[in-house]
C-alpha atoms as a PDB file:
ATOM      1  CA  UNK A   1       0.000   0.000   0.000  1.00  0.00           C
ATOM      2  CA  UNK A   2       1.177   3.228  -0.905  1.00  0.00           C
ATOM      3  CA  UNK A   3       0.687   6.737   0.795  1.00  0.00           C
ATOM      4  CA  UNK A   4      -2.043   8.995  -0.755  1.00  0.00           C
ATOM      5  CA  UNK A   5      -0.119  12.046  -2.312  1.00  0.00           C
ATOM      6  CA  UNK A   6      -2.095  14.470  -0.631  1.00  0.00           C
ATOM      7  CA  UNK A   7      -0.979  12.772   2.334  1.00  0.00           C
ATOM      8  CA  UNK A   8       2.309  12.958   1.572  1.00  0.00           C
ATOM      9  CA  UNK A   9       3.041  16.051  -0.339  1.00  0.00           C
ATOM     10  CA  UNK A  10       2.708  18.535   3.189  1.00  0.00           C
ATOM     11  CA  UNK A  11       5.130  16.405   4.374  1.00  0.00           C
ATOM     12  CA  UNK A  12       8.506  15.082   2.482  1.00  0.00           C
ATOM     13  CA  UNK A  13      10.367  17.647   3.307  1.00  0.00           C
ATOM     14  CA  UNK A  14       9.760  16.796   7.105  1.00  0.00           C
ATOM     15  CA  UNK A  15      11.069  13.102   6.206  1.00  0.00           C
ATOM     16  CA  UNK A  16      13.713  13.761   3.778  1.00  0.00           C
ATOM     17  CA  UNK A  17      15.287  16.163   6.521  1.00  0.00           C
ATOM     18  CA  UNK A  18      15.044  13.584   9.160  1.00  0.00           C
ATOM     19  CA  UNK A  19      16.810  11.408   7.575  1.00  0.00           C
ATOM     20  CA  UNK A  20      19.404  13.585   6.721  1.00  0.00           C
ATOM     21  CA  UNK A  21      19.474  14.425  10.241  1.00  0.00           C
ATOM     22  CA  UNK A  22      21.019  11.661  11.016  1.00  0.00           C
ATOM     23  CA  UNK A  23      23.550  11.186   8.110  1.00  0.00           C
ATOM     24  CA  UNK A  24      24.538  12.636   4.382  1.00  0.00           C
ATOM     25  CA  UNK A  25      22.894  10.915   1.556  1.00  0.00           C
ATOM     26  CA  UNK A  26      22.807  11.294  -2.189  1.00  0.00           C
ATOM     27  CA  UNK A  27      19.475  10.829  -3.924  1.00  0.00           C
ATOM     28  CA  UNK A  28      18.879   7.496  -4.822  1.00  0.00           C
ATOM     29  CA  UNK A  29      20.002   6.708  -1.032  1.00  0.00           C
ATOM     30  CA  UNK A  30      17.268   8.864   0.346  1.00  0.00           C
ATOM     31  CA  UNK A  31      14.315   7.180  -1.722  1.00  0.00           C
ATOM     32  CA  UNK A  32      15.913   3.725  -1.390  1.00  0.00           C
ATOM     33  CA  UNK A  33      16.016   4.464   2.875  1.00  0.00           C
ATOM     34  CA  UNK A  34      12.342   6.328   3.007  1.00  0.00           C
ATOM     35  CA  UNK A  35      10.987   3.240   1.154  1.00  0.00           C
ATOM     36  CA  UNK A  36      12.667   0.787   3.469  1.00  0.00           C
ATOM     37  CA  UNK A  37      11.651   2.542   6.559  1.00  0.00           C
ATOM     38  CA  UNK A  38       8.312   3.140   5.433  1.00  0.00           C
ATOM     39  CA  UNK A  39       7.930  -0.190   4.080  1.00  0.00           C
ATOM     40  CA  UNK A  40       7.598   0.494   1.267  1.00  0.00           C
ATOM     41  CA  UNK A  41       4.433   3.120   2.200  1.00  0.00           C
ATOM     42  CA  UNK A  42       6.207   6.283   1.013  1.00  0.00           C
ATOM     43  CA  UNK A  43       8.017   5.442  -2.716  1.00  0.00           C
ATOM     44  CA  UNK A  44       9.272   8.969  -3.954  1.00  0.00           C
ATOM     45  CA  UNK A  45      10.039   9.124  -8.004  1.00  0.00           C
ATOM     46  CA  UNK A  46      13.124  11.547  -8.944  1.00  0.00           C
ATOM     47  CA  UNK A  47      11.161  13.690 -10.554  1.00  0.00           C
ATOM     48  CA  UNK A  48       9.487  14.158  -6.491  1.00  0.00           C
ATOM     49  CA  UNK A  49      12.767  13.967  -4.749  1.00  0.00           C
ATOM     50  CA  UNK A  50      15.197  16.349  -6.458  1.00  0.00           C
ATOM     51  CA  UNK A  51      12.389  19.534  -6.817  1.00  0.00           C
ATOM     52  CA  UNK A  52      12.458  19.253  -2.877  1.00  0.00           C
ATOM     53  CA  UNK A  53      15.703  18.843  -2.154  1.00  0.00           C
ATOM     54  CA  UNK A  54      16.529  21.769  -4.395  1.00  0.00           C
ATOM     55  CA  UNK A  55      14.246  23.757  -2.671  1.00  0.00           C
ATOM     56  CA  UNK A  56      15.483  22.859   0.621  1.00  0.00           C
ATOM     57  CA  UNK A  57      19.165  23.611  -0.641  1.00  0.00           C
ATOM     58  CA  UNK A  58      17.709  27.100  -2.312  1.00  0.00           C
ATOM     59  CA  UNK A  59      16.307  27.921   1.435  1.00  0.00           C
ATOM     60  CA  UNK A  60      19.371  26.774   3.337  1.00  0.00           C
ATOM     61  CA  UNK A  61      17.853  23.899   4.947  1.00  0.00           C
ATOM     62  CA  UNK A  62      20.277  21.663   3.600  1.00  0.00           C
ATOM     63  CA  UNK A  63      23.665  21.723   1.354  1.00  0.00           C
ATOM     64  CA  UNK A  64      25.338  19.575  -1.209  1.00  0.00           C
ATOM     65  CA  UNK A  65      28.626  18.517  -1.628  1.00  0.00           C
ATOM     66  CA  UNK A  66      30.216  16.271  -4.608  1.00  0.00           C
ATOM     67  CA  UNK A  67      31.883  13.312  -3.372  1.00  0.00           C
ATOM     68  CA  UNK A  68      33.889  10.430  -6.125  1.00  0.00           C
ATOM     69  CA  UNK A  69      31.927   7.201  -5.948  1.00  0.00           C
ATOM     70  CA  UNK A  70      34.191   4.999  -8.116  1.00  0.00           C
ATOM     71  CA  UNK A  71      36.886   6.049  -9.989  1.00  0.00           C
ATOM     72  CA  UNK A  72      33.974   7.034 -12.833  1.00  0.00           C
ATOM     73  CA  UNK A  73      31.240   8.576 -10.770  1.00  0.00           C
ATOM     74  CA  UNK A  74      30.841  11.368  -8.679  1.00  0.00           C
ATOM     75  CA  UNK A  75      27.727  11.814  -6.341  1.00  0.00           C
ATOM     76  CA  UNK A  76      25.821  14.574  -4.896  1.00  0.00           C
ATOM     77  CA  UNK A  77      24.965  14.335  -1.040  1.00  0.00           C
ATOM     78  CA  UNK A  78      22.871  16.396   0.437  1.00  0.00           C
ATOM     79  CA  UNK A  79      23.424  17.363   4.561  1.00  0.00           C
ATOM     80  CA  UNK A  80      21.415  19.132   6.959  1.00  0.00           C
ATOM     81  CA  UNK A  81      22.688  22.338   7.711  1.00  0.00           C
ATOM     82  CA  UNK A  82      21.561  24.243  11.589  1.00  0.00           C
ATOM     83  CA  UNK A  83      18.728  25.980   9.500  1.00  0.00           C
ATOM     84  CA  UNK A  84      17.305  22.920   8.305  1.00  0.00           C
ATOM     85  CA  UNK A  85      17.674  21.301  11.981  1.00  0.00           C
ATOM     86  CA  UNK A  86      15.295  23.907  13.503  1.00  0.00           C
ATOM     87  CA  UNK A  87      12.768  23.400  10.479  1.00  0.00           C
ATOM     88  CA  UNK A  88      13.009  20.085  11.282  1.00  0.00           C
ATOM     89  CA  UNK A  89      11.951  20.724  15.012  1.00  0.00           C
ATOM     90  CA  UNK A  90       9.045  22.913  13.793  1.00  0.00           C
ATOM     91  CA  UNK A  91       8.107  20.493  11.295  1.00  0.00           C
ATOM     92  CA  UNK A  92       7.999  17.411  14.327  1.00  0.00           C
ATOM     93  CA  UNK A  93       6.207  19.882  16.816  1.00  0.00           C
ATOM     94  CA  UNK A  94       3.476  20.257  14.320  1.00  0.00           C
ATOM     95  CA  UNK A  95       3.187  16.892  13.451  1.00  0.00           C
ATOM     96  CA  UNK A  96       2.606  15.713  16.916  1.00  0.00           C
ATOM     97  CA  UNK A  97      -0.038  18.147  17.385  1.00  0.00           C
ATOM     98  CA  UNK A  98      -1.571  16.841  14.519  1.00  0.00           C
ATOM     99  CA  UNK A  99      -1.395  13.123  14.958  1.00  0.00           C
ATOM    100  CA  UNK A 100      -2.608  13.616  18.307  1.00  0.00           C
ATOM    101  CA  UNK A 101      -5.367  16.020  17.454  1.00  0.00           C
ATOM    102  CA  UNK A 102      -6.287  13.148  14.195  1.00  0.00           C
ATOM    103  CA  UNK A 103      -6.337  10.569  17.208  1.00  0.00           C
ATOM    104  CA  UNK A 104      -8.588  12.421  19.265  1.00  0.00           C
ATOM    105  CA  UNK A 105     -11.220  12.706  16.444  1.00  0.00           C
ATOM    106  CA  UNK A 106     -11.113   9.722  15.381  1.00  0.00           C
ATOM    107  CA  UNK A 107     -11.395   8.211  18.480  1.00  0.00           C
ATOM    108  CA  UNK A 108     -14.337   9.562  19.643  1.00  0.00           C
ATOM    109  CA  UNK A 109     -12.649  12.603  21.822  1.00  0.00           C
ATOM    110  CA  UNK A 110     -10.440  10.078  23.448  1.00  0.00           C
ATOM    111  CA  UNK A 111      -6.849  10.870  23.232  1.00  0.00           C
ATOM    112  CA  UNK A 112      -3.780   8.912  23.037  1.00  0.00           C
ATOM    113  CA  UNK A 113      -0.311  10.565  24.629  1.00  0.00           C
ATOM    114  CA  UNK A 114       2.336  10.593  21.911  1.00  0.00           C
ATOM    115  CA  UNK A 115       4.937  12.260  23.176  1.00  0.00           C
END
């Protein structure tokens, strides 16, 4: 099962950031390791991934650096920079609010603590 796109469109940046939060990654990396995690729920195309991640680079949310993968190839990653960390912190603040506020509603006014 995949995610609906409205679903996921508010909210790729917010996962693409975590996981360079934790280390650099070129492009392919980041799709192949949001699939995985996901499993398999969130499948970003190229044509998703790179728009975002240039806009995120554009903002200062995140840099890029070239870096030789063979002796033929030469990748792009992409790292968090201390701008993009505090979006990030926004961007999980808000999404606990609104898991927890979807919970409540759908539960009947009956909460469940997330933090």
């Amino acid at each position: 099962m995949s995610a609906d796109k409205g679903v996921l469109s508010g909210n790729t940046a917010m996962l693409i950031l975590k996981l360079l939060e934790e280390e650099d990654m070129y492009g392919y990396q980041i799709i192949e390791e949001l699939s995985r995690r996901s499993e398999d729920v969130f499948r970003l195309k190229t044509g998703t991934l790179y728009p975002i991640l240039h806009g995120l680079e554009n903002d200062g949310m995140v840099m890029s650096y070239d870096e030789n993968a063979d002796s033929r190839r030469v990748r792009k990653y992409y790292r968090l920079t201390s701008r993009g960390k505090g979006l990030l912190a926004e961007k999980q603040s808000e999404w606990k609010a609104y898991t927890k506020a979807v919970s409540r509603v759908m539960n009947g006014g009956a909460g469940y603590d997330f933090s």
